[in-house]
C-alpha atoms as a PDB file:
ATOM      1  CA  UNK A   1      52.154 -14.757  29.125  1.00  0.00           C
ATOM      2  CA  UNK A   2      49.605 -14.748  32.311  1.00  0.00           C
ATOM      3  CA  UNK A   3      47.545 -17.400  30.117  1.00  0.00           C
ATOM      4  CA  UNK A   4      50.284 -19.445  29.349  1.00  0.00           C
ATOM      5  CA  UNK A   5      51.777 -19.689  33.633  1.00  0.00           C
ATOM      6  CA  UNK A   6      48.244 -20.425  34.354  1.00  0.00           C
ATOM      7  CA  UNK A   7      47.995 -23.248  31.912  1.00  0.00           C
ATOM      8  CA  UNK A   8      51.395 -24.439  33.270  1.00  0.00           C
ATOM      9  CA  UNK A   9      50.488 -24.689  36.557  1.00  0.00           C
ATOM     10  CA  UNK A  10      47.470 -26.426  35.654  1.00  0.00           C
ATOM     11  CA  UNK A  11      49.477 -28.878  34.025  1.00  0.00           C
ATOM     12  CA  UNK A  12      51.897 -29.037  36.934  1.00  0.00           C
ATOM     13  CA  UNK A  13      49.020 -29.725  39.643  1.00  0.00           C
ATOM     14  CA  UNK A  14      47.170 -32.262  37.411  1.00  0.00           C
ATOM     15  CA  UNK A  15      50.705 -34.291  36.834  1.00  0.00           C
ATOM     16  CA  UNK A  16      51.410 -33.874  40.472  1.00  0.00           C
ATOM     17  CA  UNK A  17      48.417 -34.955  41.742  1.00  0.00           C
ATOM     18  CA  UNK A  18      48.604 -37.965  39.097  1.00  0.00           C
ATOM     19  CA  UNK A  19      51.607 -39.212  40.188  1.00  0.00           C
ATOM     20  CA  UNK A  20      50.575 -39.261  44.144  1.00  0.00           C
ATOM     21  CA  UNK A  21      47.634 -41.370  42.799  1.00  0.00           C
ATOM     22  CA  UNK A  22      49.695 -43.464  40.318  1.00  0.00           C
ATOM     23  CA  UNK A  23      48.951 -46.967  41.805  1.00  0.00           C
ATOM     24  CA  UNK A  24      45.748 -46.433  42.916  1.00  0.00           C
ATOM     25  CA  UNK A  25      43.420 -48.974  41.310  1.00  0.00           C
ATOM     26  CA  UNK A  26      39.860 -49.591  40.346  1.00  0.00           C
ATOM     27  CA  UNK A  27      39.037 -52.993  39.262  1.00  0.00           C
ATOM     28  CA  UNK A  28      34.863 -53.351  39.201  1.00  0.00           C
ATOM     29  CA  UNK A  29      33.969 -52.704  42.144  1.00  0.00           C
ATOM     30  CA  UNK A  30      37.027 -52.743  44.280  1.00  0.00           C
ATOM     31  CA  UNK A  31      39.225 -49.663  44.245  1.00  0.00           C
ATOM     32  CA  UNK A  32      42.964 -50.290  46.003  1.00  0.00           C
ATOM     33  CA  UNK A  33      43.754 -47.444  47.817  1.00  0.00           C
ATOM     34  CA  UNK A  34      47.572 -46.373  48.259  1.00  0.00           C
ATOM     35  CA  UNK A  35      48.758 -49.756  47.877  1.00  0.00           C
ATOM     36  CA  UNK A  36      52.518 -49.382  50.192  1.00  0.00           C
ATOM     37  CA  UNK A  37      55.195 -51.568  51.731  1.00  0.00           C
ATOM     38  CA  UNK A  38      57.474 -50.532  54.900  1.00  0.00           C
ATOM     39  CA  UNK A  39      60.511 -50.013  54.212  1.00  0.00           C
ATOM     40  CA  UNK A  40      62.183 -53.082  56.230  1.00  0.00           C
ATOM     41  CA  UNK A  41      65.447 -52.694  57.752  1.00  0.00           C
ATOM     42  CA  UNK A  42      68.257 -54.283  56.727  1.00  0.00           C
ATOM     43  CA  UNK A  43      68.795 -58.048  57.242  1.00  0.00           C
ATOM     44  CA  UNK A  44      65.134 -57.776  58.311  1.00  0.00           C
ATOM     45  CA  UNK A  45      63.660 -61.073  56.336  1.00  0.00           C
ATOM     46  CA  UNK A  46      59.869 -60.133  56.164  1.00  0.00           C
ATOM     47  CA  UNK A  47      58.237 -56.875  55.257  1.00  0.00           C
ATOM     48  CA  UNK A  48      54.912 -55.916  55.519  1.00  0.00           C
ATOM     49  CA  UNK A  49      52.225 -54.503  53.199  1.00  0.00           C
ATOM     50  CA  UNK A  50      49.438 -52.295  53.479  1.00  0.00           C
ATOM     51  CA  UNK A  51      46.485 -51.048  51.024  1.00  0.00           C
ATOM     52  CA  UNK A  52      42.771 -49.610  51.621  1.00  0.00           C
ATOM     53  CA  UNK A  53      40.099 -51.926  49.878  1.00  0.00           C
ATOM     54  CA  UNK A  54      37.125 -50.347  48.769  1.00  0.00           C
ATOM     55  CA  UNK A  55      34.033 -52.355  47.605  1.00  0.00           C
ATOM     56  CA  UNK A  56      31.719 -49.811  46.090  1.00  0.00           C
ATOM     57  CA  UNK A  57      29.534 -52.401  45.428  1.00  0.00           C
ATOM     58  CA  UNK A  58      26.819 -54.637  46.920  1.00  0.00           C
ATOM     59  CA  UNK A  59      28.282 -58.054  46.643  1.00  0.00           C
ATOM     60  CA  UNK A  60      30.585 -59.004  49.526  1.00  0.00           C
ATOM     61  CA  UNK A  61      34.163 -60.081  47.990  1.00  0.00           C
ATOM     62  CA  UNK A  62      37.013 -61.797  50.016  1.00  0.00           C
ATOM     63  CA  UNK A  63      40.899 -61.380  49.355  1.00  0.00           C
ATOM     64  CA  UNK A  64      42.055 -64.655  49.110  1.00  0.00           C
ATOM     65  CA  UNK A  65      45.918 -64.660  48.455  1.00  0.00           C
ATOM     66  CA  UNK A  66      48.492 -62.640  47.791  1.00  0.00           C
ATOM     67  CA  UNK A  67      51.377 -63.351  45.613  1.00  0.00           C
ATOM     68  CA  UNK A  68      54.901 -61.500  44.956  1.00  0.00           C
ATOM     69  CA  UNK A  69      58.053 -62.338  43.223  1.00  0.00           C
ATOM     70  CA  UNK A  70      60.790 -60.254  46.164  1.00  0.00           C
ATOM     71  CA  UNK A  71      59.431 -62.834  48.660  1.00  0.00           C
ATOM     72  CA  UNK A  72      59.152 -66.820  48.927  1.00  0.00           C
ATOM     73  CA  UNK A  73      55.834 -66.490  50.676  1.00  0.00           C
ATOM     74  CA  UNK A  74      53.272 -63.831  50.988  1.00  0.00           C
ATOM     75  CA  UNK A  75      50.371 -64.472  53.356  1.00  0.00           C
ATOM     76  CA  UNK A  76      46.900 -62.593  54.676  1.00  0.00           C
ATOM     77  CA  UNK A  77      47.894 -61.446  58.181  1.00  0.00           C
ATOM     78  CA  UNK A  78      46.038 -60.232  61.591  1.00  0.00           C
ATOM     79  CA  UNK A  79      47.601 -58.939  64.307  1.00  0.00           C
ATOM     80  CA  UNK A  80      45.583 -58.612  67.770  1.00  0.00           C
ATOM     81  CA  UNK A  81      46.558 -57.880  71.347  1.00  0.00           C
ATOM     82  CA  UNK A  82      45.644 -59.817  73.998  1.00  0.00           C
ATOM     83  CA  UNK A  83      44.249 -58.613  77.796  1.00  0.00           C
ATOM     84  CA  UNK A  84      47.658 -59.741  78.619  1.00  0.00           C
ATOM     85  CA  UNK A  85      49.540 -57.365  76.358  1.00  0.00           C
ATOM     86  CA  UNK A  86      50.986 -60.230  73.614  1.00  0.00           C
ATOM     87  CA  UNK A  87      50.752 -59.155  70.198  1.00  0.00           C
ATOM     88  CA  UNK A  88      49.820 -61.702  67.907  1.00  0.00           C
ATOM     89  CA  UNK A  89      50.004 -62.163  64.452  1.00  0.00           C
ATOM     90  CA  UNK A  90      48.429 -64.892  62.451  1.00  0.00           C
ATOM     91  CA  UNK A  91      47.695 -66.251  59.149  1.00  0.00           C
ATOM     92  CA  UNK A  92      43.774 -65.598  57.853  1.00  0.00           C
ATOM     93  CA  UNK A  93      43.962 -68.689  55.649  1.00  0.00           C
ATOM     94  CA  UNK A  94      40.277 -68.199  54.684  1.00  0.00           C
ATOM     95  CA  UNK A  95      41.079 -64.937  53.355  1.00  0.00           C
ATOM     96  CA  UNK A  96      40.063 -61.668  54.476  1.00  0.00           C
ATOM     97  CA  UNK A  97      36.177 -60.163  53.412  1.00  0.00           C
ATOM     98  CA  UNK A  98      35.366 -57.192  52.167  1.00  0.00           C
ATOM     99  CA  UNK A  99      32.027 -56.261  52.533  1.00  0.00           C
ATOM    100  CA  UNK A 100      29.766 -54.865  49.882  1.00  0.00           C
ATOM    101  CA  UNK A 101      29.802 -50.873  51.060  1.00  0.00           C
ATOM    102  CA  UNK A 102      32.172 -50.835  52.789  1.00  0.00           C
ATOM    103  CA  UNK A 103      36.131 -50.190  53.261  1.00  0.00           C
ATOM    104  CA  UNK A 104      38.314 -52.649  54.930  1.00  0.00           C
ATOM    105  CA  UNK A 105      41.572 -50.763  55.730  1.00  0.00           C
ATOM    106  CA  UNK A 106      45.096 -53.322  56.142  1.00  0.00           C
ATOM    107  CA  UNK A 107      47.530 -51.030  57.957  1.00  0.00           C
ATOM    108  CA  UNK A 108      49.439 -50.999  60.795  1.00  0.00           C
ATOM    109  CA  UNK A 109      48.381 -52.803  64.304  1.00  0.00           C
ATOM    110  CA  UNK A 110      45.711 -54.815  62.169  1.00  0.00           C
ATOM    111  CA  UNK A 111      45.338 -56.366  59.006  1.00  0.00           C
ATOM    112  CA  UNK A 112      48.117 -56.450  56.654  1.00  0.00           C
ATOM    113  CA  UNK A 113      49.973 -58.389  54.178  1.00  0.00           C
ATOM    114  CA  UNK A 114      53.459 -59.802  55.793  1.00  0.00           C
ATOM    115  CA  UNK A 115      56.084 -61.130  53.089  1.00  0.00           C
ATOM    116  CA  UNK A 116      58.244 -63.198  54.254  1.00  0.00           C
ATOM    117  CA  UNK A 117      61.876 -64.426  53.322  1.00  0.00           C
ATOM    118  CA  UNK A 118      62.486 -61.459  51.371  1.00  0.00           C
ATOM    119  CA  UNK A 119      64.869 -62.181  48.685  1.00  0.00           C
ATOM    120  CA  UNK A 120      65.992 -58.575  48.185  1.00  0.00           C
ATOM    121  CA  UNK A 121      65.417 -55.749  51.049  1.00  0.00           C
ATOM    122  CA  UNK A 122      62.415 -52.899  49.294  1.00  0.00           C
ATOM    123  CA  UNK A 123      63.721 -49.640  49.716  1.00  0.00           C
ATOM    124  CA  UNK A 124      61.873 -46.027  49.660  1.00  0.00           C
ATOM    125  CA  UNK A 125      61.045 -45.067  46.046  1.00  0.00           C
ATOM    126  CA  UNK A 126      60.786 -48.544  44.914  1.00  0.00           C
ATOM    127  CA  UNK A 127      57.686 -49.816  43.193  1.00  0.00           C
ATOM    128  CA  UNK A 128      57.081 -53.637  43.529  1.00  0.00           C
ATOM    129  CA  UNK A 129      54.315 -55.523  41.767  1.00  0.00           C
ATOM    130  CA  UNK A 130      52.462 -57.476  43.693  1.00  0.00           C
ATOM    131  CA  UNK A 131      49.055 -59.895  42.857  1.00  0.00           C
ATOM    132  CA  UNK A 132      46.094 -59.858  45.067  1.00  0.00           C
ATOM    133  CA  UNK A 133      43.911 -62.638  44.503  1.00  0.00           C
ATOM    134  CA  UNK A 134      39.997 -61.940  45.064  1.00  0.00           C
ATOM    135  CA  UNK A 135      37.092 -64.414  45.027  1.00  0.00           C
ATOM    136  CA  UNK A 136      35.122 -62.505  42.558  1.00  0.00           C
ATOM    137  CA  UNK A 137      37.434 -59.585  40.954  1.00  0.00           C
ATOM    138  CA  UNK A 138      40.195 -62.118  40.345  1.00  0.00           C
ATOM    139  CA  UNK A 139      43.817 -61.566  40.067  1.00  0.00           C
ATOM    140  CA  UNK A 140      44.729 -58.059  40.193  1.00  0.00           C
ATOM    141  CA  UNK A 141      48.061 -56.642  39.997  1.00  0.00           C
ATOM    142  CA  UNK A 142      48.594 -53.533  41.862  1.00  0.00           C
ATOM    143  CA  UNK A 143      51.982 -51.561  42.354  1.00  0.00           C
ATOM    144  CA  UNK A 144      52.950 -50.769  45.915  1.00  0.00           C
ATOM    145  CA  UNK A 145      55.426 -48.449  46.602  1.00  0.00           C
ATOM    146  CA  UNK A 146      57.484 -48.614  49.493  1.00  0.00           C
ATOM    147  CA  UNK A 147      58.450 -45.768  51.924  1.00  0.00           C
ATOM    148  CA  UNK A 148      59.152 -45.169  55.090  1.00  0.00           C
ATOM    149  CA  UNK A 149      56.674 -46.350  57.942  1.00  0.00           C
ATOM    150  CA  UNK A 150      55.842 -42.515  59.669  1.00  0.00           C
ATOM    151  CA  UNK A 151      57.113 -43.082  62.825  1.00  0.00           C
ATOM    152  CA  UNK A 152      60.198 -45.349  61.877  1.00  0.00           C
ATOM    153  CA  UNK A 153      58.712 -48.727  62.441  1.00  0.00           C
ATOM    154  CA  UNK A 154      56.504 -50.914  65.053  1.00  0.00           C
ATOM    155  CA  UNK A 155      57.688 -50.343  68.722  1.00  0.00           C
ATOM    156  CA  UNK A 156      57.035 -52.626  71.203  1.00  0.00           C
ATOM    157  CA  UNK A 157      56.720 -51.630  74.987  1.00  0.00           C
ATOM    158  CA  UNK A 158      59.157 -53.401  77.159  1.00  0.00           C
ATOM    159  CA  UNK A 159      56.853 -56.311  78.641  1.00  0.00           C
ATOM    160  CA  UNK A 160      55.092 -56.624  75.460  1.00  0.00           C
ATOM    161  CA  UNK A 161      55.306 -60.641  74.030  1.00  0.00           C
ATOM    162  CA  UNK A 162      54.881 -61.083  70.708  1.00  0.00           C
ATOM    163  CA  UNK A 163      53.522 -64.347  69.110  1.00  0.00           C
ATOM    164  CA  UNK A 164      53.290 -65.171  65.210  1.00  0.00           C
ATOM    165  CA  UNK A 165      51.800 -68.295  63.749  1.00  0.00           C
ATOM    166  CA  UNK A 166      52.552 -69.223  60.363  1.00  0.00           C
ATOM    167  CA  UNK A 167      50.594 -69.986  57.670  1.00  0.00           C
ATOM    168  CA  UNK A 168      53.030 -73.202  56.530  1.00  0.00           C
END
């Protein structure tokens, strides 16, 4: 009986463990690392995407594009501050490198992927293909799942501008 509860929780912690790492990738060099998308509120018309790039090779690669069927548009975004306190966020219509060695993280306050004109809000649990185009792995489809951003979204402080070019 001992051998068989040991075996089950074996199985239990392999499956769990599985399933946290589910939409990880690995595509030749590149590994996508938790591949997610806030959780936008409602009405919101853009939601933003996130996803650790890996390039465990030598060979620099770039992300080019990114396409996804929930949104008209998906672009390459950056967002900076300025000395005087404005966010902005812009298009990287060259794409975004990822060096050869090297981890490029899109998160929060940074680089990111920004859909816009949503067709139909994500919500927590959901998984949503989406392609990311590279100039040397290709097209790559990756599942991101969406949850809830940890601290219930991007706060602004009170004087805080924010500017966003677009990409179109």
């Amino acid at each position: 009986m001992r051998l068989f509860s040991t075996l089950a929780l074996a199985l239990a912690l392999v499956a769990f463990g599985g399933a946290a790492r589910a939409h990880d990738l690995q595509i030749g060099d590149l590994e996508l690392g938790h591949p997610w998308i806030a959780e936008a509120p409602p009405g919101a018309p853009t939601a933003a995407g996130y996803v650790d790039i890996a390039n465990q090779g030598e060979t620099p690669d770039r992300l080019l594009a990114v396409r996804c069927a929930f949104a008209e548009r998906a672009e390459i975004h950056e967002m900076t501050i300025d000395d005087a306190g404005t966010m902005q966020m812009r298009p990287l219509p060259q794409g975004l490198e990822i060096p050869g060695g090297q981890t490029v993280k899109l998160e929060r306050g940074g680089f990111h992927l920004m859909f816009m004109h949503v067709m139909e809000r994500p919500v927590a649990g959901d998984m949503i293909p989406v392609t990311l185009v590279f100039e040397h792995a290709g097209e790559v489809e990756a599942m991101f799942m969406v949850q809830k951003a940890a601290d219930g979204g991007m706060e602004m402080d009170d004087g805080m501008e924010m500017e966003m070019e677009s990409g179109q």
